[in-house]
N, C-alpha and C. Protein backbone atom coordinates (compact mmCIF):
# COMPACT_ATOMS: atom_id res chain seq x y z
N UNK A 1 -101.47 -115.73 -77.42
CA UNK A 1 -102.76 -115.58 -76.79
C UNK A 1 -103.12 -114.13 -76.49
N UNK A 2 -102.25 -113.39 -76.10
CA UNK A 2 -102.51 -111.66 -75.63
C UNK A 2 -102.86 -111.56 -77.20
N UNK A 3 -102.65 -111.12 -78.22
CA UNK A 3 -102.99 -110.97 -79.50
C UNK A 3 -104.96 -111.61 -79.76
N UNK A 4 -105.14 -112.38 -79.04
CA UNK A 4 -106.55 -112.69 -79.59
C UNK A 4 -107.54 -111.80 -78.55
N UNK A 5 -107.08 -111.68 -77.55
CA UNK A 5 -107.57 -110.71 -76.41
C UNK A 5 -107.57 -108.85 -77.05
N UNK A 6 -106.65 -108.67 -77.32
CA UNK A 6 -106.45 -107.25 -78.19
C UNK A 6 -107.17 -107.38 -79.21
N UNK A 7 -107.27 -108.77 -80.08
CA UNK A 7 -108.43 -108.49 -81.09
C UNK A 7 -109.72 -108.76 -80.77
N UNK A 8 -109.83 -109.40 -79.58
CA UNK A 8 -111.65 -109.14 -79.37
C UNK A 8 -111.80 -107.76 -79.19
N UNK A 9 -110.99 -107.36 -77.81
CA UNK A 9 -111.29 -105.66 -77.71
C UNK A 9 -111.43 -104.84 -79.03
N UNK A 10 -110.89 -104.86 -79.97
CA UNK A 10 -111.11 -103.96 -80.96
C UNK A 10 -112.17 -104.59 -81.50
N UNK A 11 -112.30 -105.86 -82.22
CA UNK A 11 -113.65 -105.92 -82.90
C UNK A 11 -115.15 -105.52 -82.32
N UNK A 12 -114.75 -105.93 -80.49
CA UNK A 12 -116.03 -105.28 -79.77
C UNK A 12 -116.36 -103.71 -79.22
N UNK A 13 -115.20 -103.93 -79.93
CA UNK A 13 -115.24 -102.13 -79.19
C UNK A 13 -116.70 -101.49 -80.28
N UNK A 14 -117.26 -100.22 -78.93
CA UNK A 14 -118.14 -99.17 -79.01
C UNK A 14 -117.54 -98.35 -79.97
N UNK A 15 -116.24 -97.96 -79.13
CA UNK A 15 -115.50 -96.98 -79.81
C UNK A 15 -114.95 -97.11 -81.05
N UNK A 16 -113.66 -97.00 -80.96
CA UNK A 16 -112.59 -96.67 -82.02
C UNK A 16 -111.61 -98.23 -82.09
N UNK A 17 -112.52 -99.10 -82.58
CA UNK A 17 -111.92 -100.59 -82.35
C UNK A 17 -110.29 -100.58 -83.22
N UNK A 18 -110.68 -99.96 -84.33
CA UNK A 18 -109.15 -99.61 -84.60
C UNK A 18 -107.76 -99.15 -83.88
N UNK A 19 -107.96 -98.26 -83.29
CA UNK A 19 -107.14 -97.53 -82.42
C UNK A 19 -107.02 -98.47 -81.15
N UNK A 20 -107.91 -99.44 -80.99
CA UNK A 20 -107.93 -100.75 -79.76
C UNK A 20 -106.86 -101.48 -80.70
N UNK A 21 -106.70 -101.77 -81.68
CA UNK A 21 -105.96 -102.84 -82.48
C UNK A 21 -104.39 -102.38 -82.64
N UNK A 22 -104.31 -101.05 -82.96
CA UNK A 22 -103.72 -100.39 -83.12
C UNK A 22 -102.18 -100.35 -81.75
N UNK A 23 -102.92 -99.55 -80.97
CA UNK A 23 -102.07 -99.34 -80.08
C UNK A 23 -101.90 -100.35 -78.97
N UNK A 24 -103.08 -101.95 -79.00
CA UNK A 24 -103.31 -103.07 -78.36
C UNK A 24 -101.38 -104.18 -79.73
N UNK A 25 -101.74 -103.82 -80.39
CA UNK A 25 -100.49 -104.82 -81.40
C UNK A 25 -99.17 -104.26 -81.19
N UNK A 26 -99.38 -102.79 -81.43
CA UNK A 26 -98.15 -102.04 -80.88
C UNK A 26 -97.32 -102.06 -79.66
N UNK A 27 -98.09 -102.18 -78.73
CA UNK A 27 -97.67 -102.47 -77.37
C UNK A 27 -97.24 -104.09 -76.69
N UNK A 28 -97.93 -104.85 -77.97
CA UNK A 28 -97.65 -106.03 -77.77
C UNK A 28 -95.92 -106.93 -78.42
N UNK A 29 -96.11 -105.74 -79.59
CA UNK A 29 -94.93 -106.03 -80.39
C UNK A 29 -93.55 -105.62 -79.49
N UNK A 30 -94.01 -104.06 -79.12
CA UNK A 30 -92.84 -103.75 -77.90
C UNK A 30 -92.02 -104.53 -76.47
N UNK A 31 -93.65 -105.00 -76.13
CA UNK A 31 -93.32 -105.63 -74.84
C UNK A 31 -92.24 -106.81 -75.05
N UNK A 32 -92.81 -107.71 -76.20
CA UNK A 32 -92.14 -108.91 -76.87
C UNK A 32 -90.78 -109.07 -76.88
N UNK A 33 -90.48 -107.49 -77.94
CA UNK A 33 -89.07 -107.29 -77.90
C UNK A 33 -88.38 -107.13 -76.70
N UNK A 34 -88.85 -106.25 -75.84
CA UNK A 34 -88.07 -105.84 -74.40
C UNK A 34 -87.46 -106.92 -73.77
N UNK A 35 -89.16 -108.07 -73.89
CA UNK A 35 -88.82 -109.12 -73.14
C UNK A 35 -87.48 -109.68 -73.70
N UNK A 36 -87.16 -109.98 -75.13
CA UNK A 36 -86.54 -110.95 -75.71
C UNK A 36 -85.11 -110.19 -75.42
N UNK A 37 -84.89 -109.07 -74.96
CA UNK A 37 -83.83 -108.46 -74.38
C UNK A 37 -83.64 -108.55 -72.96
N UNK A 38 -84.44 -109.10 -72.03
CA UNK A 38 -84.57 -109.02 -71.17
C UNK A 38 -83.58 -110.20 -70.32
N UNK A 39 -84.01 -111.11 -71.59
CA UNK A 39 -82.87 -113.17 -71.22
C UNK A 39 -81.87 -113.04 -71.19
N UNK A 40 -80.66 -112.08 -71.40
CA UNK A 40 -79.32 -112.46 -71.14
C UNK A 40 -78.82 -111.55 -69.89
N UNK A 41 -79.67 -110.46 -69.64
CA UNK A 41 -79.65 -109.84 -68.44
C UNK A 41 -80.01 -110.86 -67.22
N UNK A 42 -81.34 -111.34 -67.42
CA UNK A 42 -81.57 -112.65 -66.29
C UNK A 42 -80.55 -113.72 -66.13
N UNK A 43 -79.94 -113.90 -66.91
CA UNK A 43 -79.08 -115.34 -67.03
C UNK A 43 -77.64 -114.83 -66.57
N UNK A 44 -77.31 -113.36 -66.52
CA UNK A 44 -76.10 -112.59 -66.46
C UNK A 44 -76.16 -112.76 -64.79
N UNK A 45 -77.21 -111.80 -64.30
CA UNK A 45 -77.55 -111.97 -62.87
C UNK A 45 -77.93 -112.35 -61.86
N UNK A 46 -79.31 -113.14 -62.50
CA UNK A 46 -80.06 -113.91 -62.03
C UNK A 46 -79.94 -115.43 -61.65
N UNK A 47 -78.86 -115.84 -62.90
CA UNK A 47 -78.96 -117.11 -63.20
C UNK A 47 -79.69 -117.62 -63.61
N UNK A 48 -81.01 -117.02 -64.27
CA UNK A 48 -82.05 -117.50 -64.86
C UNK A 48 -82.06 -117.73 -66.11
N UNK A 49 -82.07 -118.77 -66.67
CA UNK A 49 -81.42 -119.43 -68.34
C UNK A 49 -83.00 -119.67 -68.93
N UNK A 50 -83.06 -118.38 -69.77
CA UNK A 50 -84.35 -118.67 -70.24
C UNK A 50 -84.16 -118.41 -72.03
N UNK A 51 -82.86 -118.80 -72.84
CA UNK A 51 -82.18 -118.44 -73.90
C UNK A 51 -82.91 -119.47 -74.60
N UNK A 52 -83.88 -119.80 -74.70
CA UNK A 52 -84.42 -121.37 -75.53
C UNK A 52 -85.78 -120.42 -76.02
N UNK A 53 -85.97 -119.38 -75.02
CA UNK A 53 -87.49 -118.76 -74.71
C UNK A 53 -87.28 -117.44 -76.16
N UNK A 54 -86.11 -117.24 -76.07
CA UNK A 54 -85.13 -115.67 -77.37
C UNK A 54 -85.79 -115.60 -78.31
N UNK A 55 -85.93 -116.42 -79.04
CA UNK A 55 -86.13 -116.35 -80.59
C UNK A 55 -87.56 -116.14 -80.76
N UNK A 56 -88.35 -117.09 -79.83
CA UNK A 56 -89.60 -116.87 -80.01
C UNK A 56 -89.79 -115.86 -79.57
N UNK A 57 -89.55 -115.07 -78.93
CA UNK A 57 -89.94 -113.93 -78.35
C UNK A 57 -89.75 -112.52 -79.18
N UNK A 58 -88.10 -112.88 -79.63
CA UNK A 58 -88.46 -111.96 -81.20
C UNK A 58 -88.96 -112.38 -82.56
N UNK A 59 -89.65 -113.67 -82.23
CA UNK A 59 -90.29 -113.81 -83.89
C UNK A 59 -91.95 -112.96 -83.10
N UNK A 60 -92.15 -113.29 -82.33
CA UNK A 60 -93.96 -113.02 -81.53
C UNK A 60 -93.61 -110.99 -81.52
N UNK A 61 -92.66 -111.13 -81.64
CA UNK A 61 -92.53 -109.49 -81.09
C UNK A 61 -92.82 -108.84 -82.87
N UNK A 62 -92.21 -109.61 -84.31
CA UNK A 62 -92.67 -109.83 -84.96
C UNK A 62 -93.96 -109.82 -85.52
N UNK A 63 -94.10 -110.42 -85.34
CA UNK A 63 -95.59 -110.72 -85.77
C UNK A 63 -96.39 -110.18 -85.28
N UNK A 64 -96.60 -109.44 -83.81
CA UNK A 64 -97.87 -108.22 -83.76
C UNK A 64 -97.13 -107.16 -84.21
N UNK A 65 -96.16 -106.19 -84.30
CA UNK A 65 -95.45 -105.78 -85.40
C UNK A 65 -96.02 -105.67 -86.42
N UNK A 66 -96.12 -106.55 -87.16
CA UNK A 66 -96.67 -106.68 -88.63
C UNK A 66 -98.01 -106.70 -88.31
N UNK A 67 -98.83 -106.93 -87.26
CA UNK A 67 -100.54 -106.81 -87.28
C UNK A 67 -100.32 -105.55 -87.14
N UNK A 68 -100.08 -105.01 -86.44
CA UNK A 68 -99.63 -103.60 -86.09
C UNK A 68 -99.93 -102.44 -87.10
N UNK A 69 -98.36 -103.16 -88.22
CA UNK A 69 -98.34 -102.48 -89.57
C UNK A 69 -99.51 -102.36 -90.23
N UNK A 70 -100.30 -103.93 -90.03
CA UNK A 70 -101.37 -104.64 -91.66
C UNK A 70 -102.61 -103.60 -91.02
N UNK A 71 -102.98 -103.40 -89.54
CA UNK A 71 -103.97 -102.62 -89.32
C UNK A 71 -104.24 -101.21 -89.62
N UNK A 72 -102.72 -100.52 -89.37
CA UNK A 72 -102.55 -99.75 -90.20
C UNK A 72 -102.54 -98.95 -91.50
N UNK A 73 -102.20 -100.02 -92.16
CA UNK A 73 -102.52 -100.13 -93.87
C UNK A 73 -103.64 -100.22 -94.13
N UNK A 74 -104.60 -101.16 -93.74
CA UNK A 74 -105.66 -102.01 -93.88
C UNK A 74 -106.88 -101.32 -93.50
N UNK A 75 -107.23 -100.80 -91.98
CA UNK A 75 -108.14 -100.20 -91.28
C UNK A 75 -108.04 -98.70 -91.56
N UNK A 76 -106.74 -98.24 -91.11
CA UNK A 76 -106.32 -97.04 -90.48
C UNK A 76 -106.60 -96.03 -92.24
N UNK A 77 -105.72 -96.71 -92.72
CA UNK A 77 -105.47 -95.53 -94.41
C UNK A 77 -106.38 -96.23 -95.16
N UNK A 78 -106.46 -97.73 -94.97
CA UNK A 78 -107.63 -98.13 -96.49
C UNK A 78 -106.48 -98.02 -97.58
N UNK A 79 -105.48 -98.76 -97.43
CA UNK A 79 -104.81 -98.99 -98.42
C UNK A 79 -104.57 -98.10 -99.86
N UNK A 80 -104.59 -97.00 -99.06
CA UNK A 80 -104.68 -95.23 -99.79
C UNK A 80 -103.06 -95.15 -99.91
N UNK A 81 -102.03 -95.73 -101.24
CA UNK A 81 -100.91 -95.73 -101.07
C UNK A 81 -99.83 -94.68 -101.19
N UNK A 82 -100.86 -93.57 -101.73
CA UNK A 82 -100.07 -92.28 -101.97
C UNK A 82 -100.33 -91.71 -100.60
N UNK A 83 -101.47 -91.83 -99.57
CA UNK A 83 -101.67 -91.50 -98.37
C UNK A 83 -100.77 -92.26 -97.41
N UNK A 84 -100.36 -93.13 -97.51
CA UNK A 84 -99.31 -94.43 -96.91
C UNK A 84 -98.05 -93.90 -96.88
N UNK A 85 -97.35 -93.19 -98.35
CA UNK A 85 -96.45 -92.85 -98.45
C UNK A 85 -96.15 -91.53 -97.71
N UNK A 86 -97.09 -90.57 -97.99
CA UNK A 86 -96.82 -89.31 -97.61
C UNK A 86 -96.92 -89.29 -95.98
N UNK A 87 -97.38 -90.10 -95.37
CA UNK A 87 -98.07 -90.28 -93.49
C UNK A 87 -96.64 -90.39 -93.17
N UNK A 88 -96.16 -91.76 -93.80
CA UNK A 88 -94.82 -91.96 -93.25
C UNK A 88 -93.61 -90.98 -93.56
N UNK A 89 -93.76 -90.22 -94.37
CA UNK A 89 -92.68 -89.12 -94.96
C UNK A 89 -93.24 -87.69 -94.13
N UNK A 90 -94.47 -87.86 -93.77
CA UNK A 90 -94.69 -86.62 -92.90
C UNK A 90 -94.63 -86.20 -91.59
N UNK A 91 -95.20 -87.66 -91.04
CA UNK A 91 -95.16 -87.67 -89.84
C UNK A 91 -93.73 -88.24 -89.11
N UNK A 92 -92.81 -87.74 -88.53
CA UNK A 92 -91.87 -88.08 -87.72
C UNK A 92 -92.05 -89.77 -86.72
N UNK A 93 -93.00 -89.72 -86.12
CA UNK A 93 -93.29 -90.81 -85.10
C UNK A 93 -93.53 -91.82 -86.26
N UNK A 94 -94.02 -91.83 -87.52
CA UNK A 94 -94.61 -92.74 -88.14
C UNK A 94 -93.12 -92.88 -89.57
N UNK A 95 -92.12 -92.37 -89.32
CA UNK A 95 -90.57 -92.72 -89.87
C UNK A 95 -90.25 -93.35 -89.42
N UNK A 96 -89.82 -93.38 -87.76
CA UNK A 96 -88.95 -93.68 -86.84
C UNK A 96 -89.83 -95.06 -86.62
N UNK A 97 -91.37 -95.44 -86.35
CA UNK A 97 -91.40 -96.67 -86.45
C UNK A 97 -91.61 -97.54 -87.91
N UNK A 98 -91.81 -96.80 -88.93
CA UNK A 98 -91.56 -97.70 -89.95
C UNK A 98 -89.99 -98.16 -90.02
N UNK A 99 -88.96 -97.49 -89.44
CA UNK A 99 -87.80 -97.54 -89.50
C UNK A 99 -87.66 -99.12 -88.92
N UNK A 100 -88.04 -98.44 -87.52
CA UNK A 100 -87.72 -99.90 -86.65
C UNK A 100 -88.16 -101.28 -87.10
N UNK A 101 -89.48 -101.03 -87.50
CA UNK A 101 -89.94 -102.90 -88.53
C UNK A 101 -89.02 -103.10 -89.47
N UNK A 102 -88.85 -102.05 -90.40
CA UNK A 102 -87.86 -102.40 -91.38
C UNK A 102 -86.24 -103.11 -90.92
N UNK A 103 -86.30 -102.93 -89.70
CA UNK A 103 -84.63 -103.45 -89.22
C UNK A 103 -84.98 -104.29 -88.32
N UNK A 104 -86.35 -104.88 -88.19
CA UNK A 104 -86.89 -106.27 -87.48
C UNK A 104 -87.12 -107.55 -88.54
N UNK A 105 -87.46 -107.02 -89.90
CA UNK A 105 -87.62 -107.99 -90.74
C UNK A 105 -86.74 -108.71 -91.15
N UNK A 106 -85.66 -108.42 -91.63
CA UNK A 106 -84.67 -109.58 -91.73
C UNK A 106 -84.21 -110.08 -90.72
N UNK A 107 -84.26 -109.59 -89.01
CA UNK A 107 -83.74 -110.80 -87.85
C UNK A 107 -85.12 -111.60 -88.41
N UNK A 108 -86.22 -110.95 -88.39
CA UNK A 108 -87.02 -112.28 -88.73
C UNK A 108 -86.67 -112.96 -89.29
N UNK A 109 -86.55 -112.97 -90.83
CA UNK A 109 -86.14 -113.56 -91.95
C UNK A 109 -84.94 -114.50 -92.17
N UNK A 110 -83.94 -114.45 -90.83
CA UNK A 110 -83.12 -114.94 -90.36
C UNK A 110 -82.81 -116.04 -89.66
N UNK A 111 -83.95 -115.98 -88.69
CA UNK A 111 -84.13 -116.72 -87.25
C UNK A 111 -84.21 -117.91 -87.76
N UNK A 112 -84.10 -118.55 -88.36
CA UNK A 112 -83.90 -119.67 -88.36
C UNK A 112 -82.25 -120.55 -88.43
N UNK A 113 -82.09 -121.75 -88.22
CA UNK A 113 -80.98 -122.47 -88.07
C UNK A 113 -80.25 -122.47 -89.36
N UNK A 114 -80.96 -122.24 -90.51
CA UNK A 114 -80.32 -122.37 -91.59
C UNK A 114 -79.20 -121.77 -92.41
N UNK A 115 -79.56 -120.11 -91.76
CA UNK A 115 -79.47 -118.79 -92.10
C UNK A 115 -78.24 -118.42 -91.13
N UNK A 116 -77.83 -119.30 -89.81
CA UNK A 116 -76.88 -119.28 -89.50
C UNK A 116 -75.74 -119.84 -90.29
N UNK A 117 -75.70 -120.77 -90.65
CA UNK A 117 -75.08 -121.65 -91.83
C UNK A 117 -74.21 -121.01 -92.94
N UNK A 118 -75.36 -120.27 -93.54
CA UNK A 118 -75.65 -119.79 -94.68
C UNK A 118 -74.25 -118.26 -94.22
N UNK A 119 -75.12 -117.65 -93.29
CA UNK A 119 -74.24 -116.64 -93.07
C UNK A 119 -73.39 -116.48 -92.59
N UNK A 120 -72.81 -117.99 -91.54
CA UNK A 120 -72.00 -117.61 -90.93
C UNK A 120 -72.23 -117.23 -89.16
N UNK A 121 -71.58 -117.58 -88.61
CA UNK A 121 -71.95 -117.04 -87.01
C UNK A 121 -71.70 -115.47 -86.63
N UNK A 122 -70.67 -115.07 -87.63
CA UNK A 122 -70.50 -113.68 -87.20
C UNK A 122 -71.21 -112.68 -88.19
N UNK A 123 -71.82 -113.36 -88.90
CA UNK A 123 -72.64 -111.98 -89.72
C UNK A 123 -73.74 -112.31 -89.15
N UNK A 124 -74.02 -113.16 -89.08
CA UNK A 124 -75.60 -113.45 -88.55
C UNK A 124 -75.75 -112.65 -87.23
N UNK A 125 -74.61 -112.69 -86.22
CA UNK A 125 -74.79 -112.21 -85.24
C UNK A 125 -74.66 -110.59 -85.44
N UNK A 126 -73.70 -110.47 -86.59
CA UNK A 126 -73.44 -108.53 -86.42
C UNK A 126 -75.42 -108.10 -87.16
N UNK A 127 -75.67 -109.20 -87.80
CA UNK A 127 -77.26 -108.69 -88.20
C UNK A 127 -78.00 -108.36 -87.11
N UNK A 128 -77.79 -109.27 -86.31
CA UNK A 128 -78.87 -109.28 -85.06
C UNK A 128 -78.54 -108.38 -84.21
N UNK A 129 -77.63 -107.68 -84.59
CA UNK A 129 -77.13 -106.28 -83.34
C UNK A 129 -78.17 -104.91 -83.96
N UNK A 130 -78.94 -105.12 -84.96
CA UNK A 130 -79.89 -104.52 -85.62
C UNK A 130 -81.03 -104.29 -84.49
N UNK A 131 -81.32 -105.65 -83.65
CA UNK A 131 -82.46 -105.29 -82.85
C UNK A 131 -82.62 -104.05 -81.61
N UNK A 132 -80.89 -103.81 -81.79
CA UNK A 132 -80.82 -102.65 -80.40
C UNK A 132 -81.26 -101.01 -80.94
N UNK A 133 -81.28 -100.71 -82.33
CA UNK A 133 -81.77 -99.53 -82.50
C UNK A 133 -83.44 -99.92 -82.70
N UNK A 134 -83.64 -100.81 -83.29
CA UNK A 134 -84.78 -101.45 -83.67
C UNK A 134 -86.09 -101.03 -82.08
N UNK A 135 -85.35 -101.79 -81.07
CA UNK A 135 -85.81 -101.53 -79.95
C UNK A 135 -86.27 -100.12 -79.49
N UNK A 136 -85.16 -99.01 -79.52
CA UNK A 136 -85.20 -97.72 -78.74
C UNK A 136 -85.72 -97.01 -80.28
N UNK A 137 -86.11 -97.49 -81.09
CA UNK A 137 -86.70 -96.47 -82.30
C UNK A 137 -88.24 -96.98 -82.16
N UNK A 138 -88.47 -98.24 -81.62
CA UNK A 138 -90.04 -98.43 -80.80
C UNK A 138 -90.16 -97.97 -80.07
N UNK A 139 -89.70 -97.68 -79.08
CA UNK A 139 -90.20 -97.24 -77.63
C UNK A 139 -89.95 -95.63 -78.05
N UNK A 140 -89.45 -94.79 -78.73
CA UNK A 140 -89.57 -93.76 -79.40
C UNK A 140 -90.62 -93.46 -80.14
N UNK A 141 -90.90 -94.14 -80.86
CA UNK A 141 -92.11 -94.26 -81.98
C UNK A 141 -93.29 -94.15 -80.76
N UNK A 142 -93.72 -94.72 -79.59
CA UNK A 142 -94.23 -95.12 -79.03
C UNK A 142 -94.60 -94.09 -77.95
N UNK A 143 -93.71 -93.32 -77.87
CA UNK A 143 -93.58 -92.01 -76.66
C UNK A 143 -93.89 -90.88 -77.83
N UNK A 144 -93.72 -90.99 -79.24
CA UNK A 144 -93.83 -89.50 -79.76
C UNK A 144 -95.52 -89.69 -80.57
N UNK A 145 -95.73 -90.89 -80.52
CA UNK A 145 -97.35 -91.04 -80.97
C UNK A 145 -98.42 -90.69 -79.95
N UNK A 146 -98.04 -91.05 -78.83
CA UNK A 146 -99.05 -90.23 -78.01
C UNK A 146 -99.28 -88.63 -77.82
N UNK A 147 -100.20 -88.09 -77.47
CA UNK A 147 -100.41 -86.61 -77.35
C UNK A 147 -99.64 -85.94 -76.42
N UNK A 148 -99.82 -86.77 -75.31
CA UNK A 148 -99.20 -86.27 -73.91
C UNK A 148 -98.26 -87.76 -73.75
N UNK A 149 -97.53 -86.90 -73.01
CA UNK A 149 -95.99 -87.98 -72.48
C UNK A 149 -96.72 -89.18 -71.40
N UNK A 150 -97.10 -90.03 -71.93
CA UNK A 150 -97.61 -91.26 -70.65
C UNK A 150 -96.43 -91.73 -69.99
N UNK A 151 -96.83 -92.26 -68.37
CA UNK A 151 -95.51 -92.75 -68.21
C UNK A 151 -95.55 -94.10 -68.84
N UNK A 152 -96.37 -94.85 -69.20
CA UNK A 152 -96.18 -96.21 -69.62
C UNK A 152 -94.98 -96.12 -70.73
N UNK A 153 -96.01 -95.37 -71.88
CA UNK A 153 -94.51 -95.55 -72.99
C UNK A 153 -93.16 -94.67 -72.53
N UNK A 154 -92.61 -94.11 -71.73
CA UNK A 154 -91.27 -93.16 -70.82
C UNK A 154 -91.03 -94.72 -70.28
N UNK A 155 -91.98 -95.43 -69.51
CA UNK A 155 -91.01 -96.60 -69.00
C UNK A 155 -90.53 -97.72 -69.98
N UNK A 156 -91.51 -97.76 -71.10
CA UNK A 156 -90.40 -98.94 -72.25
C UNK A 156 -89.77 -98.06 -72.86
N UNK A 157 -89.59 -96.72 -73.09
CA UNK A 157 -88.52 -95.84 -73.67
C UNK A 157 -87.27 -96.16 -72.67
N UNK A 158 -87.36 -95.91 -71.26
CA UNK A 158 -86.36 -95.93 -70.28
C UNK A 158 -85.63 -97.62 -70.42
N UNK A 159 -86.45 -98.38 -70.14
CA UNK A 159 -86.36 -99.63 -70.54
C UNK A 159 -85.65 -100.12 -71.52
N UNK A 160 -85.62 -99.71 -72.46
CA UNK A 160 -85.09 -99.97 -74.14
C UNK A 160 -84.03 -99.62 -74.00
N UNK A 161 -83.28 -97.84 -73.13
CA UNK A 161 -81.86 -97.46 -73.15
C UNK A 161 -81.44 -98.32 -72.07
N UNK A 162 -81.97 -98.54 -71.26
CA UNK A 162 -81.46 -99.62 -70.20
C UNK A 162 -80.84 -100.53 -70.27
N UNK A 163 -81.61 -101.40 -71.19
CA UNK A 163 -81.06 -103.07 -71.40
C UNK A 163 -80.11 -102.69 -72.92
N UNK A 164 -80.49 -101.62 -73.84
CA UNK A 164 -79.52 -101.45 -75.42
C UNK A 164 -77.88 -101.20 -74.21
N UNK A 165 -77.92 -100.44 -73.49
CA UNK A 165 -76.99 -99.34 -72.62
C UNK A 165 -76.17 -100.75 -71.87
N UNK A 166 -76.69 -101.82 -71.08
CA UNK A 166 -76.16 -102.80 -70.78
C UNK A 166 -75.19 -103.67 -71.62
N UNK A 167 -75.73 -103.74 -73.08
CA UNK A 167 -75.02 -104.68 -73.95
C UNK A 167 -74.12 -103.92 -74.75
N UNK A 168 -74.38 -102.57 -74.65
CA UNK A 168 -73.03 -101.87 -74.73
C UNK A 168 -72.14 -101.90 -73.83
N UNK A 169 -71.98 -101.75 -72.47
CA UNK A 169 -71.40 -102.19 -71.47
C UNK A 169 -70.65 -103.25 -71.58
N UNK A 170 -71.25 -104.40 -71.80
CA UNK A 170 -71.17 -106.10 -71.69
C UNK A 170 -70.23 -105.63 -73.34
N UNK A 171 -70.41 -105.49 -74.18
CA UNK A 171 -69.23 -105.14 -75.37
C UNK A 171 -68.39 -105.12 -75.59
N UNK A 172 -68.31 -103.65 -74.54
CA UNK A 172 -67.03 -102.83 -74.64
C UNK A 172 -66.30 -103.45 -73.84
N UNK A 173 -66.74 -103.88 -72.88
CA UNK A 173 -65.64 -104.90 -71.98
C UNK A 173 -64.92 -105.95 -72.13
N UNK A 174 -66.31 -106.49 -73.07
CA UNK A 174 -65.48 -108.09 -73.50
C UNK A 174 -64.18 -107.95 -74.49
């Protein structure tokens, strides 16, 4: 539902409805993920068992992700692919998050019950340890695209080493 709200704002926007779509999908894709990192910390401390809520939360984190990307492609360059190529090879902020989708697509591609099977419980799981750079290379992407340092994106940057920094913790111990 946040996704249809970010796309009215941009289609109604005065302004720069793109850049509403843009940094409205981006922020949505981030939050998603954080959240979906957020369930084993709650359930660690809290006691709050919300592990049923995981998957969807990184498939949704997904999928504005990829609106994210398609607006990009689509609005932003006009599907200008030698301009596509060179943005992402030029620009630093726009590496580091093509990086991060690229190491979100196969947990996507994964998430399902089958693919556990298929792979096994321990590859499937060493795949899904993909989402912890995945994470802090968004909230990076996210702090070096703006002009000036906001604190919003510093707090899902802070956020991202926080909860990645915990399950290193929780790791090394076990």
């Amino acid at each position: 539902m946040p996704g249809v709200f970010v796309a009215w704002d941009g289609v109604t926007a005065i302004a720069d409805g793109v850049d509403i779509l843009l940094h409205g999908f981006g922020s949505l894709a981030l939050q998603f993920l954080l959240a979906s990192l957020v369930v084993t910390p709650l359930l660690r401390f809290a006691r709050i068992n919300l592990i049923k809520f995981r998957k969807a939360l990184g498939l949704l984190s997904v999928i504005y992700l990829s609106l994210h990307f398609a607006v990009w492609l689509l609005l932003d360059l006009q599907l200008r692919w030698g301009l596509i190529g060179s943005e992402i090879v030029k620009r630093p902020y726009l590496t580091i998050g093509f990086a991060a989708f690229l190491m979100l697509l196969p947990l996507a591609a994964t998430s399902w019950q089958g693919a556990v099977a298929r792979m096994g419980t321990q590859g499937w799981a060493r795949l899904h340890r993909l989402v912890y750079p995945a994470v802090i290379l968004g909230a990076v992407h996210f702090v070096m695209q703006e002009k000036v340092w906001l604190s919003q994106a510093l707090v899902y940057l802070a956020a991202a080493l926080f909860l990645v920094s915990l399950r290193f913790l929780w790791i090394r111990r076990w």
